[in-house]
Each structure stands twice: as structure tokens, then as C-alpha cells.
N, C-alpha and C. Protein backbone atom coordinates (compact mmCIF):
# COMPACT_ATOMS: atom_id res chain seq x y z
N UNK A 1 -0.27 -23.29 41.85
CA UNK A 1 -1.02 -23.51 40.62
C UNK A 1 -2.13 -22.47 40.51
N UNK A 2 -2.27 -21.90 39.33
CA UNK A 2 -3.36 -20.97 38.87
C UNK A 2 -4.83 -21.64 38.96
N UNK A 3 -5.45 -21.08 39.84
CA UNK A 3 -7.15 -21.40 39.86
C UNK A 3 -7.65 -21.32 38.38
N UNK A 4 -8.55 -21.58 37.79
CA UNK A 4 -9.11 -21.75 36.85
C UNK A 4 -10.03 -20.95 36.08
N UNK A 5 -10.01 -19.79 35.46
CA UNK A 5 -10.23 -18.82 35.30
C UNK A 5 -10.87 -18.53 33.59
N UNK A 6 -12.20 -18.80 33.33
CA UNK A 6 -12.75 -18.92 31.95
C UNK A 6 -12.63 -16.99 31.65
N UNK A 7 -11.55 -16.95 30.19
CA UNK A 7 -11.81 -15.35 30.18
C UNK A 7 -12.87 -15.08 29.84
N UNK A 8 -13.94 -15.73 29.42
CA UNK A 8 -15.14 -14.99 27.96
C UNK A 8 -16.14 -15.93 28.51
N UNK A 9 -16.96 -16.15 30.25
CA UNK A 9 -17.89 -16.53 30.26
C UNK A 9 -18.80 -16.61 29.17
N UNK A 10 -19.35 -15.63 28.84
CA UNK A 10 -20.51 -15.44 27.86
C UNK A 10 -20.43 -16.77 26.19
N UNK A 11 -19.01 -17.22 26.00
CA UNK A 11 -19.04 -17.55 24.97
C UNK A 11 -18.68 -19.22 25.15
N UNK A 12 -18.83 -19.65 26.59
CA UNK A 12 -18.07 -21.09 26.40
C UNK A 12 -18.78 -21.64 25.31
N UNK A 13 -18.24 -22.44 24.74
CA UNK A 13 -18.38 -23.40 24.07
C UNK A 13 -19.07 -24.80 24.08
N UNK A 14 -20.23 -25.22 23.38
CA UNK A 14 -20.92 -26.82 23.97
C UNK A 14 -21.02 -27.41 22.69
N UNK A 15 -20.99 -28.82 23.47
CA UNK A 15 -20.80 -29.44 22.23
C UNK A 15 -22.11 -29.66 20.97
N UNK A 16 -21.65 -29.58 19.95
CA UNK A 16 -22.52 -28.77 18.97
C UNK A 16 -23.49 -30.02 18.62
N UNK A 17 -24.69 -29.49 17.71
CA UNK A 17 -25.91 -31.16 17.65
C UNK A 17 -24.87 -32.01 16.89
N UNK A 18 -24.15 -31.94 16.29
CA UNK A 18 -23.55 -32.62 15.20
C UNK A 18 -22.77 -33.64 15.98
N UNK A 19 -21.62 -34.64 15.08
CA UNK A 19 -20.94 -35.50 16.01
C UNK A 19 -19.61 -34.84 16.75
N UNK A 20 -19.34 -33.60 16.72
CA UNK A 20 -17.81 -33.74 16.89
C UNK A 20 -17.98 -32.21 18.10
N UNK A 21 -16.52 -31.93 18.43
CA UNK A 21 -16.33 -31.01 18.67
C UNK A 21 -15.81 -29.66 17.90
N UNK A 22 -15.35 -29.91 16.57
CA UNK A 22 -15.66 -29.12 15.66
C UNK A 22 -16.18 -29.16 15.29
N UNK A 23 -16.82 -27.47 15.46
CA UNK A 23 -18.18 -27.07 15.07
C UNK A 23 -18.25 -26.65 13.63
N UNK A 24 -18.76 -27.61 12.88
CA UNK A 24 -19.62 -26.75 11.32
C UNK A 24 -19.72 -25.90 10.99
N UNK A 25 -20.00 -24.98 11.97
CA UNK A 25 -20.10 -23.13 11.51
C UNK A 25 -18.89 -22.72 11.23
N UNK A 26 -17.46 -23.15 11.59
CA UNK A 26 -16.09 -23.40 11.24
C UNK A 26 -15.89 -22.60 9.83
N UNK A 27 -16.48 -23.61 8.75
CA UNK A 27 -16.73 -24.17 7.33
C UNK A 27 -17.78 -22.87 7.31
N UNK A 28 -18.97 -23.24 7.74
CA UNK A 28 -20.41 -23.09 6.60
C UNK A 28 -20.47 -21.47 6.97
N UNK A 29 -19.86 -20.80 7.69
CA UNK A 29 -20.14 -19.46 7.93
C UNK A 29 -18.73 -18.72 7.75
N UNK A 30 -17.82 -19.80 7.45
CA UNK A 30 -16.82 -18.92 6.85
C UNK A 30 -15.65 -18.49 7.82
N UNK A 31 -16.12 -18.88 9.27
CA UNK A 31 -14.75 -18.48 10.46
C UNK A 31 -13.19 -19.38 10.06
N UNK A 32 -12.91 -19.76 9.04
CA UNK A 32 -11.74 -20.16 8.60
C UNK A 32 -10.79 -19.09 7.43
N UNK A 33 -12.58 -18.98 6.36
CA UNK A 33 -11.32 -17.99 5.28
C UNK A 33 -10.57 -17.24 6.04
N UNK A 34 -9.43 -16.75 5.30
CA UNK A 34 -8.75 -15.97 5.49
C UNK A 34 -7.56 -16.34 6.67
N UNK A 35 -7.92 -17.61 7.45
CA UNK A 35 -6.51 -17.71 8.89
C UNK A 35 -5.65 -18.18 7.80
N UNK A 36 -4.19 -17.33 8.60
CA UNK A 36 -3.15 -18.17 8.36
C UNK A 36 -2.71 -19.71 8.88
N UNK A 37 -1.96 -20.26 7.99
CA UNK A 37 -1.92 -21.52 8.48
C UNK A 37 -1.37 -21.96 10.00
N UNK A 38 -0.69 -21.04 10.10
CA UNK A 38 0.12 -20.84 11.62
C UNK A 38 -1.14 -20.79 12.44
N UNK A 39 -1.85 -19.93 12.29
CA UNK A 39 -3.58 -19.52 13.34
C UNK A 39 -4.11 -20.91 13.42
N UNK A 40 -4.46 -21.87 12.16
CA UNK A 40 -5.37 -22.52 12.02
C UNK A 40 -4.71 -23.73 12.72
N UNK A 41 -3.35 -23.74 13.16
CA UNK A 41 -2.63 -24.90 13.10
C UNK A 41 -2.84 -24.89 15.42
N UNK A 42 -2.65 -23.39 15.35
CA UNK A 42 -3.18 -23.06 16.78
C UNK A 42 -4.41 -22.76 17.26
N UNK A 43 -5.13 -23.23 16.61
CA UNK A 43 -6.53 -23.19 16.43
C UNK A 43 -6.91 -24.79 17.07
N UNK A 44 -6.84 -25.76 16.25
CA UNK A 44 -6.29 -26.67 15.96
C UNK A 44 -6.16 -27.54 17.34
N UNK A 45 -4.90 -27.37 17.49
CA UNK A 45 -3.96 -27.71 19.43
C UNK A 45 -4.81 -26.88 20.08
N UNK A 46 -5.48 -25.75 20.41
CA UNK A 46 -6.28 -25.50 21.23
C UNK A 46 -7.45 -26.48 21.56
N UNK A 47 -8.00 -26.63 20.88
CA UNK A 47 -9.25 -27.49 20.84
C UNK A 47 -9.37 -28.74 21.30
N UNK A 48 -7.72 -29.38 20.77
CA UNK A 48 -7.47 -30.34 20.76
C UNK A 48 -7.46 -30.74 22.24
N UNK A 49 -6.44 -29.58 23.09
CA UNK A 49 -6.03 -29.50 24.82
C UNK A 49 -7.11 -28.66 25.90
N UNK A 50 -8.10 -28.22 25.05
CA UNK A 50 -9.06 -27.79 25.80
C UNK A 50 -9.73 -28.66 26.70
N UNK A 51 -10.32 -27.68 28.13
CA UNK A 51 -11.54 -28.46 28.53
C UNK A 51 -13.21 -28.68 28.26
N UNK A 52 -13.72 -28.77 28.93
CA UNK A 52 -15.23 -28.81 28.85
C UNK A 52 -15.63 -27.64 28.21
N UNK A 53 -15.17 -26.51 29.05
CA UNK A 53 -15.06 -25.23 29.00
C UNK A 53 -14.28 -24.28 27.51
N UNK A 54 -13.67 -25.20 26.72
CA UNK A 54 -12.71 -24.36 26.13
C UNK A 54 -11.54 -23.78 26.25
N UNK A 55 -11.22 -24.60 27.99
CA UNK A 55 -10.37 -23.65 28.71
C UNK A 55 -8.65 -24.54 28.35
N UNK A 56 -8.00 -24.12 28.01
CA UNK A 56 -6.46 -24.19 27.92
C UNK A 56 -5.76 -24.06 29.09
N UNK A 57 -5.06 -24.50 29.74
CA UNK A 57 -3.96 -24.35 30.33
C UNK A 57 -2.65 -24.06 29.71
N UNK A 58 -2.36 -24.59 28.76
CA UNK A 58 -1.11 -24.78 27.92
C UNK A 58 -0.42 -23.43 27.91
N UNK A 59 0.64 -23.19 28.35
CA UNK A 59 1.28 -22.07 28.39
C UNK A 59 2.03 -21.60 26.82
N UNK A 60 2.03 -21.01 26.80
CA UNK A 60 2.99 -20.58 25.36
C UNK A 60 4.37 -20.97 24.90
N UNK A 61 4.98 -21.96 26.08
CA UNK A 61 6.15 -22.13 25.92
C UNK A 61 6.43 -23.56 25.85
N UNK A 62 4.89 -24.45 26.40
CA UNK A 62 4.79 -25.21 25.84
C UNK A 62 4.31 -25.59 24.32
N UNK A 63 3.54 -24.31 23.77
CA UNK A 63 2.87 -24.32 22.80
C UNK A 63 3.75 -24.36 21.47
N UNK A 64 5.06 -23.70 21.99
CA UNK A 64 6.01 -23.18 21.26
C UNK A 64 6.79 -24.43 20.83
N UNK A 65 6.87 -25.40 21.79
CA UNK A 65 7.71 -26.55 21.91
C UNK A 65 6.73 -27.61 21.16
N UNK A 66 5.71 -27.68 21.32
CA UNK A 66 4.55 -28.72 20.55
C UNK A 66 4.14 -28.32 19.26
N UNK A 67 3.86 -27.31 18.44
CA UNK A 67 4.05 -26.69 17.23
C UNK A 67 5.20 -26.50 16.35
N UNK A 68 6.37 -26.32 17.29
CA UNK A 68 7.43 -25.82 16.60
C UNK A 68 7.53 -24.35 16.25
N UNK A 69 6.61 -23.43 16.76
CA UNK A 69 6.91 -21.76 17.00
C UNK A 69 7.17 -21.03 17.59
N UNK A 70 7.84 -20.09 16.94
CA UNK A 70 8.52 -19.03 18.07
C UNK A 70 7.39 -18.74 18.92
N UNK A 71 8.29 -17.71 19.78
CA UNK A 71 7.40 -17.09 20.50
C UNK A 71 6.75 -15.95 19.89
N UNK A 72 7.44 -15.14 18.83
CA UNK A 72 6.50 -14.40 18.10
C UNK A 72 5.58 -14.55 17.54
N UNK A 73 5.77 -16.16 16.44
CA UNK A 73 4.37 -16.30 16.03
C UNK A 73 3.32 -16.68 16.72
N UNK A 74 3.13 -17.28 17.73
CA UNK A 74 2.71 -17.29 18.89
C UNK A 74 1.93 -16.09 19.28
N UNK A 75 2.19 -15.63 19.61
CA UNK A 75 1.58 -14.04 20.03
C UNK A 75 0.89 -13.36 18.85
N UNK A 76 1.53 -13.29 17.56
CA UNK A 76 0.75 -12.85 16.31
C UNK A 76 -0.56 -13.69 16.02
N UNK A 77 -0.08 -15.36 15.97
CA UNK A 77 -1.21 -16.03 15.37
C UNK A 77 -2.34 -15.90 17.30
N UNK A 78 -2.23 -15.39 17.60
CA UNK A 78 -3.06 -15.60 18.78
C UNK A 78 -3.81 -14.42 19.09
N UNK A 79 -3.18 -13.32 18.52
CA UNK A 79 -3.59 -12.24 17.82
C UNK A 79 -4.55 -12.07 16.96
N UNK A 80 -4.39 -12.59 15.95
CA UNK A 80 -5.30 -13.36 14.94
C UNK A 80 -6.26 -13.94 15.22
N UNK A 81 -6.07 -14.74 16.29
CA UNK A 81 -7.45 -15.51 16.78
C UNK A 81 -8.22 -14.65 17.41
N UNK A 82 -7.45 -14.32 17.95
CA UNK A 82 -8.64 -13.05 19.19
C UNK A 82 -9.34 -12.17 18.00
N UNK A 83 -8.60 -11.54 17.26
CA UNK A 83 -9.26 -10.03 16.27
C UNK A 83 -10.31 -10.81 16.02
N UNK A 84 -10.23 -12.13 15.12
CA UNK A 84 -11.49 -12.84 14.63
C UNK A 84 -12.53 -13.47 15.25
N UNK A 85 -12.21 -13.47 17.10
CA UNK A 85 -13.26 -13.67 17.75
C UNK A 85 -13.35 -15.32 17.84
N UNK A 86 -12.17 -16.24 17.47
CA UNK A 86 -12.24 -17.27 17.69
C UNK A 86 -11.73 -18.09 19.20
N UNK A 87 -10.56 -17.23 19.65
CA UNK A 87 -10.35 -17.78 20.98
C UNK A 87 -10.51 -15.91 21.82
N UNK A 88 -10.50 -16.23 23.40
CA UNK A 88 -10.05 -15.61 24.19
C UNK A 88 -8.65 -15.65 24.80
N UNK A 89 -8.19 -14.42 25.26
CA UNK A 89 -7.04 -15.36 25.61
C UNK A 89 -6.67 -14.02 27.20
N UNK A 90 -6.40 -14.51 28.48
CA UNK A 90 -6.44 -13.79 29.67
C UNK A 90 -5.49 -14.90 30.58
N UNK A 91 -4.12 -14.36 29.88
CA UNK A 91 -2.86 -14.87 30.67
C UNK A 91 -2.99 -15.26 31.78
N UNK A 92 -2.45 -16.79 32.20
CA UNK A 92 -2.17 -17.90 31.16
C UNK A 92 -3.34 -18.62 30.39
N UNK A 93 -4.56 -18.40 30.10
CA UNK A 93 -5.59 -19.26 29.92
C UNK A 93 -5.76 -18.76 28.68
N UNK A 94 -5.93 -19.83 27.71
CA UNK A 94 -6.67 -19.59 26.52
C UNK A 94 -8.11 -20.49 26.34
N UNK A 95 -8.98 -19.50 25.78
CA UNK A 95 -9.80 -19.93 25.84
C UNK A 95 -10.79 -20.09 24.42
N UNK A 96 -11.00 -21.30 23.54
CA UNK A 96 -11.65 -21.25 22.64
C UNK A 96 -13.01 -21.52 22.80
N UNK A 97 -13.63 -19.98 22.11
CA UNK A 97 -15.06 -19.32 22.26
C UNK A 97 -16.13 -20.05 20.96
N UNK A 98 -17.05 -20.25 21.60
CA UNK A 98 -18.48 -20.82 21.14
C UNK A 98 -18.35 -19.96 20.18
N UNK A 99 -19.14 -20.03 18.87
CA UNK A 99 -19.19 -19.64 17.54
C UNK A 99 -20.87 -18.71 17.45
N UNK A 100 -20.59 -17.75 17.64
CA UNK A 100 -22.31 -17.39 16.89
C UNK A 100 -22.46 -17.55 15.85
N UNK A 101 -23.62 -16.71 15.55
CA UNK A 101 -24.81 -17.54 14.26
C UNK A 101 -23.81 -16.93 13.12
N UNK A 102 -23.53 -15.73 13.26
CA UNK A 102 -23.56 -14.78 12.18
C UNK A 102 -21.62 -14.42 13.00
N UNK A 103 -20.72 -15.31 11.53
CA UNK A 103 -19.41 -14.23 12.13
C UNK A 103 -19.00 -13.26 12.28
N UNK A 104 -18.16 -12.81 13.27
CA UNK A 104 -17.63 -11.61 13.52
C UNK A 104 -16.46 -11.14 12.64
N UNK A 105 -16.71 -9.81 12.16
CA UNK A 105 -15.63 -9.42 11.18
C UNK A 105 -14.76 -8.49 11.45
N UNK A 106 -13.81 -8.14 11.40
CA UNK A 106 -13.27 -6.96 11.60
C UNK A 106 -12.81 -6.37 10.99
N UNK A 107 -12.89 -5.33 10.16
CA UNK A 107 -12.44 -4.82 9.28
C UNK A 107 -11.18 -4.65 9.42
N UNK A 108 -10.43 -4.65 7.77
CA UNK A 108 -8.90 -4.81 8.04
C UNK A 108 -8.56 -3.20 6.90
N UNK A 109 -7.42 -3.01 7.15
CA UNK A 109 -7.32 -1.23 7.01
C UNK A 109 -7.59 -1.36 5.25
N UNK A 110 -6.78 -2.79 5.01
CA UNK A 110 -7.26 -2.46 3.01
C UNK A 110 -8.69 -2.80 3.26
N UNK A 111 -9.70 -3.09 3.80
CA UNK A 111 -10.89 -3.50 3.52
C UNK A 111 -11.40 -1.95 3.44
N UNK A 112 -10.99 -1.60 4.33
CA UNK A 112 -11.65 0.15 4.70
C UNK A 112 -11.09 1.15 3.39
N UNK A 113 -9.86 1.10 2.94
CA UNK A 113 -9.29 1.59 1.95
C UNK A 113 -10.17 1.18 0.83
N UNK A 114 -10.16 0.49 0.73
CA UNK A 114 -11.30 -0.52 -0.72
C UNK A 114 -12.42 0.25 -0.58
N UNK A 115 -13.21 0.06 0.65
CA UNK A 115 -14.72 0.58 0.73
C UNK A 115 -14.24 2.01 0.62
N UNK A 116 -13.12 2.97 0.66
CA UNK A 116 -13.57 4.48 0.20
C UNK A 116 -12.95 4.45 -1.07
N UNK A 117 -12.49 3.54 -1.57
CA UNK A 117 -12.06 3.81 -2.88
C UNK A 117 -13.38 3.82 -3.79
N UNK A 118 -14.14 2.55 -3.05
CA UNK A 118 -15.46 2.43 -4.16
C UNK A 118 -16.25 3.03 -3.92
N UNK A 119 -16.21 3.75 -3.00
CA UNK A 119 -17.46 4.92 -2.49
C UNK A 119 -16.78 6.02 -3.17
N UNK A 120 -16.12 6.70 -3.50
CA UNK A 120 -15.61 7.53 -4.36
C UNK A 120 -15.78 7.26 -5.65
N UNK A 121 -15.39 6.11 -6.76
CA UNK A 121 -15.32 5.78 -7.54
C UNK A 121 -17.24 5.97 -8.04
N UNK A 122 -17.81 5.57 -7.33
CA UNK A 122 -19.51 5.72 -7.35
C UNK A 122 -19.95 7.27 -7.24
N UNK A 123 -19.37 8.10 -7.24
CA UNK A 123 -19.58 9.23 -7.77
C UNK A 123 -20.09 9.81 -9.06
């Protein structure tokens, strides 16, 4: 059995002043627009099978079997989570990360395309 291994010290997760373990900043800061439903749905079962820690065990093949997804989407929507800074993930452990104040964005290539279109256009 795999020792227990948090990938993203810095970001565990506690439980927030509010009543739940989903955290509000979820919603009120916006770390939802934009997931696909597949992400949000593995978003979701993470949280759900997490520990204290955030920490997952759940392997992907169980994940695959409890969702109903391939193994590709799997890897994409987990993909997804990571770019947006919502889980960690350092095979086999997934790990869903504490929320800062202010979300993390990452620019996506049309966002960057957009911003030189309108920086040109402002000429």
C-alpha cells in the first residue's frame, strides 16, 4: 500500500467558517464558471472521497467505474482541474486544494487572441 503523500502541502484545505465543506468561494469568486460538467461532476466525487487533508486515494479506474468515464475524460477533466488550480493531482493521489482569496486564471489561447485583437483594434 502507498504511504500517504499530500501533493500541494501549501494548499490543504480546512474546513471553511461556514457550515459545509463546500467552500463559498466555489460560487462567490467564480472557481466554477466556465468547468465542464464532466470537471464539476469530478470535482464533486473528489470532495466527496476526500480526507481531512483533501487527500484522495481513489484511483482512476475506480473513478472511471463510479462516474461512468473513460479513461480519457478522466485525464482531460483532471486536467482541467489542475490548469484552474482546483485539485492537485501526484499519481495515485488526488488532491483537492484550499481556495484562495482571489482565483487563479489561466489564460486560454482565445483569451490571449481576444486581448491582441483589442489591443490592436485600440489603435
Amino acid at each position: 500500500m502507498n504511504k500517504k503523500r499530500i501533493p500541494n502541502p501549501s494548499r490543504v484545505r480546512h474546513v471553511p467558517k461556514q457550515f459545509s465543506w463546500i467552500d463559498h468561494k466555489l460560487v462567490r469568486l467564480g472557481y466554477l464558471r466556465g468547468r465542464s460538467p464532466h470537471a464539476l461532476a469530478l470535482y464533486l466525487f473528489l470532495i466527496t472521497v476526500a480526507d481531512a487533508d483533501g487527500v484522495s486515494w481513489y484511483g482512476d479506474e475506480r473513478i472511471s467505474v463510479e462516474l461512468g468515464f473513460s479513461q480519457r475524460t478522466i485525464s482531460q477533466v483532471r486536467s482541467e482541474l489542475v490548469k484552474n488550480s482546483l485539485i492537485a493531482y501526484d499519481r495515485p493521489f488526488y488532491q483537492v486544494l484550499g481556495l484562495p482569496d482571489e482565483p487563479v486564471t489561466i489564460p486560454t489561447l482565445e483569451d490571449a487572441f481576444e486581448k491582441l485583437a483589442s489591443g490592436r483594434s485600440s489603435r
